[in-house]
Protein backbone atom coordinates (compact mmCIF):
# COMPACT_ATOMS: atom_id res chain seq x y z
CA UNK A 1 -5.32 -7.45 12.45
CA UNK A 2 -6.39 -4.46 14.31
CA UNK A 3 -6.15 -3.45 17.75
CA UNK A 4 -9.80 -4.83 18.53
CA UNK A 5 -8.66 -8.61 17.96
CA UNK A 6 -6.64 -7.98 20.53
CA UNK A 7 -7.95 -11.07 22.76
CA UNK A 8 -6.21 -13.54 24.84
CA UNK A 9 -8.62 -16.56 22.93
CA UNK A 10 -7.18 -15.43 19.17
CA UNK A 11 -3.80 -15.62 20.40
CA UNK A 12 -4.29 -18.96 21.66
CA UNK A 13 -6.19 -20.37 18.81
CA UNK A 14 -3.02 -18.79 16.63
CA UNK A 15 -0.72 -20.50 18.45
CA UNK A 16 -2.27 -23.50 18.85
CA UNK A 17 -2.46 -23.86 14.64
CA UNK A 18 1.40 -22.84 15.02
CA UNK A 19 1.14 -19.85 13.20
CA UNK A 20 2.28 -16.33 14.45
CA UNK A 21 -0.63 -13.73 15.14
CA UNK A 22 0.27 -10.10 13.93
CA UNK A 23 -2.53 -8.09 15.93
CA UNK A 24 -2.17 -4.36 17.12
CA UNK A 25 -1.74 -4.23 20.61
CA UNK A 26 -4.96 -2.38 21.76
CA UNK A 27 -4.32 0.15 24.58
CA UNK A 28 -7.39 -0.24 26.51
CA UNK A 29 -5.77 -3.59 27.82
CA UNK A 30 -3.41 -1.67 29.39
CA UNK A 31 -0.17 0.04 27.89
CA UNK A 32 0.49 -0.49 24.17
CA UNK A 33 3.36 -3.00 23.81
CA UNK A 34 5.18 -2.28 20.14
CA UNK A 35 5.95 -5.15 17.71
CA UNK A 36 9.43 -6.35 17.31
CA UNK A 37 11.41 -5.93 14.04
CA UNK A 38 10.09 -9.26 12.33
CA UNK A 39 6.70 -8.39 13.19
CA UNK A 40 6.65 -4.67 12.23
CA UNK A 41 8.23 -5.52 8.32
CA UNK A 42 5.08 -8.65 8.47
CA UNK A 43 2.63 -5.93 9.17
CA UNK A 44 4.02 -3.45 6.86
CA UNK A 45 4.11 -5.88 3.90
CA UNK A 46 0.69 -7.26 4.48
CA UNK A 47 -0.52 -3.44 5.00
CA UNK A 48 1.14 -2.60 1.77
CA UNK A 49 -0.92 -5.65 0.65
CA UNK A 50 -4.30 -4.75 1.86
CA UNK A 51 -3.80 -1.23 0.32
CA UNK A 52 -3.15 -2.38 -3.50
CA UNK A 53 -6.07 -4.77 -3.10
CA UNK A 54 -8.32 -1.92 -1.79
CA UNK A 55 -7.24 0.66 -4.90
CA UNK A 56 -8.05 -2.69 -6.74
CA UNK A 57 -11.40 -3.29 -5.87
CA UNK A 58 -12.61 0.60 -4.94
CA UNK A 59 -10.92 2.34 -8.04
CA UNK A 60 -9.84 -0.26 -10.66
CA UNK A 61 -13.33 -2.29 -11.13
CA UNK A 62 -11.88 -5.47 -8.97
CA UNK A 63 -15.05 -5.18 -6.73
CA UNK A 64 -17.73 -6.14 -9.67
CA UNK A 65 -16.21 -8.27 -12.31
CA UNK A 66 -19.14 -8.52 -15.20
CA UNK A 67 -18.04 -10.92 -17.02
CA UNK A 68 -18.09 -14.60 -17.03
CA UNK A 69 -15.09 -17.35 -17.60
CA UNK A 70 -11.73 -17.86 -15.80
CA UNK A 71 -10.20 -16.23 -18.69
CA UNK A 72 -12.12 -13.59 -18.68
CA UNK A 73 -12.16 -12.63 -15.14
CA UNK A 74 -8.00 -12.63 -14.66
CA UNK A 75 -8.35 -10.42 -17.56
CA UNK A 76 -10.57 -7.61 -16.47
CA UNK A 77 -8.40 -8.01 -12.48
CA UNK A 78 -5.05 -8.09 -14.43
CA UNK A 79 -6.01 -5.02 -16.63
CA UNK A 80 -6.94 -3.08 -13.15
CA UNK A 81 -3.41 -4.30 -11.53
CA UNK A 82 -2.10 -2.64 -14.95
CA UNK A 83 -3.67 0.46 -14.63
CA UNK A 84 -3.32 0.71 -10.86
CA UNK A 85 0.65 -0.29 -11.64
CA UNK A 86 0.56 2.35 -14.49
CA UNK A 87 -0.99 5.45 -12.04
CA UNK A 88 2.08 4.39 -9.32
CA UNK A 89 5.19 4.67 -11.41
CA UNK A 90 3.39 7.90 -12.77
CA UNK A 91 3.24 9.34 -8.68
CA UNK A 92 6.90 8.18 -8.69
CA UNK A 93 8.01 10.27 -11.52
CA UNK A 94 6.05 13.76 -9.71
């Protein structure tokens, strides 16, 4: 999460389900306090994450899936992931 769910109660409520809260220290609360290693490679795979998804729904038709059936639907997402995965290895190779 960003820096503004940077509140005392969401850290609780994280901890309290046992889980570990990845939120951007936000400065306003004073200085900005930097993740540690296991943190920073968590937020930079589930930033990676959020990206793809985001190409997927704003560029590769994820966002308004117009047809109907299971079947169907992985279809039309898993010809966008091809596409998107297709346009990547093509900005690898320039």
């Amino acid at each position: 999460m960003d820096g503004a769910y940077d509140a005392a109660i969401i850290h609780e409520q994280t901890e309290r389900h046992g889980k570990i809260a990845v939120i951007d220290s936000n400065p306003r609360r004073g200085e900005k306090i930097d993740f540690d290693p296991p943190k920073k490679l968590r937020l930079r795979a589930r930033t990676e994450a959020e990206r793809v998804n985001s190409h997927l729904k704003d560029d590769y038709g994820g966002r308004y899936v117009r047809v109907r059936g299971a079947v169907k639907v992985m279809s039309h997402l898993m010809f966008g992931v091809l596409a998107l995965t297709a346009m990547r290895l093509v900005s690898l190779g320039t």
